[in-house]
C-alpha atoms as a PDB file:
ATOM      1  CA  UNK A   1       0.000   0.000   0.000  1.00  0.00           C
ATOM      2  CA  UNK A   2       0.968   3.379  -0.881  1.00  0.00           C
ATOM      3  CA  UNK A   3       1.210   6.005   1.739  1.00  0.00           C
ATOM      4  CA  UNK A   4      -0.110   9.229   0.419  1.00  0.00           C
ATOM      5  CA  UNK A   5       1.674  12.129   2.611  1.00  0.00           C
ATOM      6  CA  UNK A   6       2.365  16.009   2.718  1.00  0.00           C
ATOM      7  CA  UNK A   7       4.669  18.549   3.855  1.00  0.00           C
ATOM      8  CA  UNK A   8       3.536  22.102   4.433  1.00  0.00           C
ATOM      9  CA  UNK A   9       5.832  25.064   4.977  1.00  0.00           C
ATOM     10  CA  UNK A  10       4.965  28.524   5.608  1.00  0.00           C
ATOM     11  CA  UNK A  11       6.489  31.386   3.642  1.00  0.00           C
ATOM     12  CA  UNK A  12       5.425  34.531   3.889  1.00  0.00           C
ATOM     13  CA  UNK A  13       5.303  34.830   0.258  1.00  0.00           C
ATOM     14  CA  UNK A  14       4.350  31.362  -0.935  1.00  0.00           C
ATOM     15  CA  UNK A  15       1.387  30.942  -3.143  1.00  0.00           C
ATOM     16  CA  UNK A  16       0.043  27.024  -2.800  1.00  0.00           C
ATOM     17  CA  UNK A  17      -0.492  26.592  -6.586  1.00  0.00           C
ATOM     18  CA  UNK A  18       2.580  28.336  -7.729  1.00  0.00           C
ATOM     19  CA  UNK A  19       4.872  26.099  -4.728  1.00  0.00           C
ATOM     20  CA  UNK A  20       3.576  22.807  -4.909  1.00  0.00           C
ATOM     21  CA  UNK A  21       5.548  19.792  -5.987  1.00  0.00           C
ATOM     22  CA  UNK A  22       5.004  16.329  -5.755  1.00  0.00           C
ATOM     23  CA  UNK A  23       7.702  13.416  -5.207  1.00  0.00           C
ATOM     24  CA  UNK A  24       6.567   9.638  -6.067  1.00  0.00           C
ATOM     25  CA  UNK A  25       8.201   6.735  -4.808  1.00  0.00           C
ATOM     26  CA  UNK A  26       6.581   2.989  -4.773  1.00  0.00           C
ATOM     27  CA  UNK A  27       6.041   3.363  -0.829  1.00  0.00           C
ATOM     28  CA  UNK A  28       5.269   7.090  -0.604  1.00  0.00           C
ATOM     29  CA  UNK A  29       3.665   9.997  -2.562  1.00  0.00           C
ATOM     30  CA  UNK A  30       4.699  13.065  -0.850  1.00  0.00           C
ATOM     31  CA  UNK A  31       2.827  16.523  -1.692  1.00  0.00           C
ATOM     32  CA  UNK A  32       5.299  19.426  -0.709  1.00  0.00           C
ATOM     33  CA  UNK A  33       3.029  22.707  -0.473  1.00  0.00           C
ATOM     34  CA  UNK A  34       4.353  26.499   0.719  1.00  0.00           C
ATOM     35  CA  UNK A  35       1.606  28.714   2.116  1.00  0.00           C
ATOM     36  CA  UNK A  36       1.662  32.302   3.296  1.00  0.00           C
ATOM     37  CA  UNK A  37       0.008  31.683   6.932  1.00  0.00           C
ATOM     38  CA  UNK A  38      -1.418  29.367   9.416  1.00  0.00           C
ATOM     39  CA  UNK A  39      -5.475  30.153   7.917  1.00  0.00           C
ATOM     40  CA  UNK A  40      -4.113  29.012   3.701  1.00  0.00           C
ATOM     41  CA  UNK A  41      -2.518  26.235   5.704  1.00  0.00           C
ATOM     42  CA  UNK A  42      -5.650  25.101   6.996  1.00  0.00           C
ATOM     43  CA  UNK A  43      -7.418  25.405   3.493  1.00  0.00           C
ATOM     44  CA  UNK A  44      -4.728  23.225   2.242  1.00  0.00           C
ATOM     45  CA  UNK A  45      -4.779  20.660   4.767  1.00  0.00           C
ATOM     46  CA  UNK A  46      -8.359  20.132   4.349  1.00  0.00           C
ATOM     47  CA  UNK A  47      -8.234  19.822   0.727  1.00  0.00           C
ATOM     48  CA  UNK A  48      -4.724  17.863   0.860  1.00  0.00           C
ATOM     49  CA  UNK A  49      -7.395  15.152   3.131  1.00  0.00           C
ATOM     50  CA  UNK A  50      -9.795  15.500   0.426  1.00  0.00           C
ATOM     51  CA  UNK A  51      -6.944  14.382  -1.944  1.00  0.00           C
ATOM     52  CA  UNK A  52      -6.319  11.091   0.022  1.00  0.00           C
ATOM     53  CA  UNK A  53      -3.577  12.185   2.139  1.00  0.00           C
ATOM     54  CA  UNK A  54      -2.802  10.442   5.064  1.00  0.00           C
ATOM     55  CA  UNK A  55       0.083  12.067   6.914  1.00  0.00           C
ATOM     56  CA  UNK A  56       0.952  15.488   6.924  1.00  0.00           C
ATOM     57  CA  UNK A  57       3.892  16.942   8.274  1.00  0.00           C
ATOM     58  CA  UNK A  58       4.210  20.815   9.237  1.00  0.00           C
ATOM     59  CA  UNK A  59       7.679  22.903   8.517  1.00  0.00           C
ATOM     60  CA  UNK A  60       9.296  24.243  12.125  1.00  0.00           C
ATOM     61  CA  UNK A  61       7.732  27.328  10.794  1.00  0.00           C
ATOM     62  CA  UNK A  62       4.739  26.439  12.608  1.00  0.00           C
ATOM     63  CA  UNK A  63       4.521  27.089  16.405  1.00  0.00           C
ATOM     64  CA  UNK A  64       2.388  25.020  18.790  1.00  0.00           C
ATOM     65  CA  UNK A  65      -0.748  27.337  17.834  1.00  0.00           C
ATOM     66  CA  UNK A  66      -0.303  26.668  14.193  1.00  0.00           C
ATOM     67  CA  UNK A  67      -0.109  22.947  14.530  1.00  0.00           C
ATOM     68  CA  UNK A  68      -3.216  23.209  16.649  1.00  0.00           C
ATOM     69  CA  UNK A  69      -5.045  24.856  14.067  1.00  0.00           C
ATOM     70  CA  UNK A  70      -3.971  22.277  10.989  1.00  0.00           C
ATOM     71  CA  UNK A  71      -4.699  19.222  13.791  1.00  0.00           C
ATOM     72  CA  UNK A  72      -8.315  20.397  14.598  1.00  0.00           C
ATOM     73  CA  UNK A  73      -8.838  21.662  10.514  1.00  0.00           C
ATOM     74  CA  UNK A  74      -8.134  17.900   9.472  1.00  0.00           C
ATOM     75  CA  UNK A  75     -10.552  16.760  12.188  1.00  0.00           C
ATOM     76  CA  UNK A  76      -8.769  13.254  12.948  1.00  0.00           C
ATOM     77  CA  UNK A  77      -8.987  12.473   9.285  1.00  0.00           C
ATOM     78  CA  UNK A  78      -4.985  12.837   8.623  1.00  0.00           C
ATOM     79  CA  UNK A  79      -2.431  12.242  11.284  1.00  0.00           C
ATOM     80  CA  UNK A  80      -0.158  15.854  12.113  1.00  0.00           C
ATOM     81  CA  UNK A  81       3.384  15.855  12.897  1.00  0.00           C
ATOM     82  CA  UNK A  82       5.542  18.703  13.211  1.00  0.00           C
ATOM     83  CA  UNK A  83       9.482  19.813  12.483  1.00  0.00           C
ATOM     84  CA  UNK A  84      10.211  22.133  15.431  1.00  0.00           C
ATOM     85  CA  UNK A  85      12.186  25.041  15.196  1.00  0.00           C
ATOM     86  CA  UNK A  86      10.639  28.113  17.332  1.00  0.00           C
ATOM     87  CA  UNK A  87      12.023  30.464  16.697  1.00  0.00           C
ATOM     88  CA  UNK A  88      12.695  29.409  12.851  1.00  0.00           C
ATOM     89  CA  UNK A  89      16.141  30.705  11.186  1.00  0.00           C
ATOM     90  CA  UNK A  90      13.617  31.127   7.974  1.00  0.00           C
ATOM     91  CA  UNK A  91      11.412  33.768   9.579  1.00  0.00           C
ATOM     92  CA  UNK A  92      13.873  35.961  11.013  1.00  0.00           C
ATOM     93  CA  UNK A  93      14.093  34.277  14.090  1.00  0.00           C
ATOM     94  CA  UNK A  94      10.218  34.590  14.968  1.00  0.00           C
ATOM     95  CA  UNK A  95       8.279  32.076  15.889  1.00  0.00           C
ATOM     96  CA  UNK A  96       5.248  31.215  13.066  1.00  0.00           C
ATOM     97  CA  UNK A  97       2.874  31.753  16.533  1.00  0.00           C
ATOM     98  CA  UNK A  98       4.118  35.573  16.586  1.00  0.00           C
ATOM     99  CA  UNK A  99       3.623  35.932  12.626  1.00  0.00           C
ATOM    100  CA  UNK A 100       0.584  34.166  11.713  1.00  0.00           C
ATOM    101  CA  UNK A 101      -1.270  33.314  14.713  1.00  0.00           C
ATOM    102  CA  UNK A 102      -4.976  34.917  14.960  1.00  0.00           C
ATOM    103  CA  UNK A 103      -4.386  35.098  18.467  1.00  0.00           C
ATOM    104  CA  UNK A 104      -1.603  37.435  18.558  1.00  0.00           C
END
């Protein structure tokens, strides 16, 4: 069986059609998507679980608010794991919970 998984990272300019690739192996199809904040990275989530995906794995871009949000936007229907840098050395040292969170 063929494990359908993604990888989201958050850019502040990243456009999810424009940065989207997609790497096939026999064991895994991986979907690599940029988005500009944690609410596009919900969108995508939801539609990447629309699209069969299993797994999806968030870029240390995303604080522990941000994973939160993708986690309860997939609704148990895709398992969430994270990369953890906070602050991340991509986003000028901030934490994705300072830059994108609704929250703050």
């Amino acid at each position: 069986m063929v494990l359908k998984a993604a990888f989201i990272f958050v850019a502040p300019d990243a456009d999810p059609v424009k940065h989207r690739s997609v790497v096939t192996t026999p064991e895994v199809i991986l979907t690599t998507v940029g988005v500009a904040d944690y609410q596009m990275a919900e969108e995508i989530a939801k539609s990447l679980v629309d699209e069969g995906v299993g797994a999806i794995e968030l870029c240390g871009g995303f604080g522990i608010e941000g994973t939160a949000a993708v986690k309860k936007a997939v609704a148990g229907k895709a398992v969430v794991g994270v990369v953890r840098f906070d602050p991340h050395p991509g986003l000028e040292f901030r934490s994705g919970d300072d830059l994108f969170s609704r929250a703050g």
